[in-house]
Protein backbone atom coordinates (compact mmCIF):
# COMPACT_ATOMS: atom_id res chain seq x y z
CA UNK A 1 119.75 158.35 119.89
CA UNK A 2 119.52 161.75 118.53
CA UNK A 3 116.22 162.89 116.25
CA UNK A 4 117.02 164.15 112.95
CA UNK A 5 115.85 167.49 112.34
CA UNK A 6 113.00 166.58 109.68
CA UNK A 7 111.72 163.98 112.84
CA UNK A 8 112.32 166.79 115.18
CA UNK A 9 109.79 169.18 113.58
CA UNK A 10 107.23 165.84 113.09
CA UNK A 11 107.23 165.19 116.42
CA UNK A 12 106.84 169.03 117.40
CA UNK A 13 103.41 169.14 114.95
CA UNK A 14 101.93 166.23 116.42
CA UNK A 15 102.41 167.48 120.20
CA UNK A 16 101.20 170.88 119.58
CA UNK A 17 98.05 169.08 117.22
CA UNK A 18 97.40 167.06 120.00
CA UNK A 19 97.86 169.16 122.76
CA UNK A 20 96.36 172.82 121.03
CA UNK A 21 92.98 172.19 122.93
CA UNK A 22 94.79 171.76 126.65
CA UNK A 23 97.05 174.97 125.63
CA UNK A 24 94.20 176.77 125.07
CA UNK A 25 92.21 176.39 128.66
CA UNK A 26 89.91 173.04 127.25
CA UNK A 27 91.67 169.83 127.10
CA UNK A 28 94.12 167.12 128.76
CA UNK A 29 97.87 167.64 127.68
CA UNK A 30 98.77 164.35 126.01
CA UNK A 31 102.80 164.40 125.99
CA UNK A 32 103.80 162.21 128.36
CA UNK A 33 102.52 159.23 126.40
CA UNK A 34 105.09 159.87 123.58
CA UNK A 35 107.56 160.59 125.78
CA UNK A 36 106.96 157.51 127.27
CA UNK A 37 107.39 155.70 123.89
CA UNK A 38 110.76 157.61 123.29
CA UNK A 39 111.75 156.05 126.13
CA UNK A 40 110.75 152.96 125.75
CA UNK A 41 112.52 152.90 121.83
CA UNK A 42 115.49 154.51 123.57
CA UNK A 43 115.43 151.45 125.78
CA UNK A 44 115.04 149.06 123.29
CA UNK A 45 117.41 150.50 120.91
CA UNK A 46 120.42 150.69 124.01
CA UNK A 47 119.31 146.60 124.75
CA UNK A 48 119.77 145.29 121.31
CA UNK A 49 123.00 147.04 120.95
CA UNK A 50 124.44 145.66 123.64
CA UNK A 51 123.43 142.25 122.92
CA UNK A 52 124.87 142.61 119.78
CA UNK A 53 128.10 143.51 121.79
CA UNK A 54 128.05 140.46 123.69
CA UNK A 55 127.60 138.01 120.69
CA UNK A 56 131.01 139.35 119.28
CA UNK A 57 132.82 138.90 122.71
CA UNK A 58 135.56 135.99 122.16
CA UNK A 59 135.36 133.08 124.15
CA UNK A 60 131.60 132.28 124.15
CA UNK A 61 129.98 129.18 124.80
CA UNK A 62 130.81 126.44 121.35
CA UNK A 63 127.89 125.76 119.32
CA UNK A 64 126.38 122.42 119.72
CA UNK A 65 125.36 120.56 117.03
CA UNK A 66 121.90 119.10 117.35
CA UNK A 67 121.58 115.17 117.78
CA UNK A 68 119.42 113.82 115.15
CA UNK A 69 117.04 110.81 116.24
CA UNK A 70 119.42 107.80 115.96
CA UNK A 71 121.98 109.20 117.93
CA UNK A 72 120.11 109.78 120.72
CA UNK A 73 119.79 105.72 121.46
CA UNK A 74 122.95 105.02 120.85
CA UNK A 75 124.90 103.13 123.33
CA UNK A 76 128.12 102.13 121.91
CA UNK A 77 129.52 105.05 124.09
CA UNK A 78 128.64 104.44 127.73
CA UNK A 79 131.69 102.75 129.29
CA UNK A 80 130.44 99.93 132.22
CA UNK A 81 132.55 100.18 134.73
């Protein structure tokens, strides 16, 4: 996942907004929290392409169609033997 340049330069302001206090002497640096979420949508991003993958493998499991309510009690296809 790369960060466009506009994003880039967001991300930058926020970190130094949020982080001017603890750069100068008074204040808790606050960046590992959004790296953190990075990660995390990094993650996320890396599962649901890969699950897309999978879906478009041939030879998955067929599609079942749903019984509806009648077919479930019917009996005409059990074999006695």
């Amino acid at each position: 996942m790369h960060l466009s340049r506009r994003r880039a330069l967001l991300l930058a302001t926020v970190l130094t907004l949020s982080n001017g206090p603890a750069l100068a002497g008074s204040g808790k640096v606050v960046g590992g929290g959004v790296a953190r979420t990075i990660e995390s949508i990094q993650n996320l991003a890396r599962n649901l392409e890969l699950d897309e993958g999978l879906k478009r493998l041939p030879g998955g499991p067929p599609n079942k169609q749903p019984l509806g309510f009648a077919e479930l009690f019917d009996l005409s296809s059990l074999s006695c033997a």
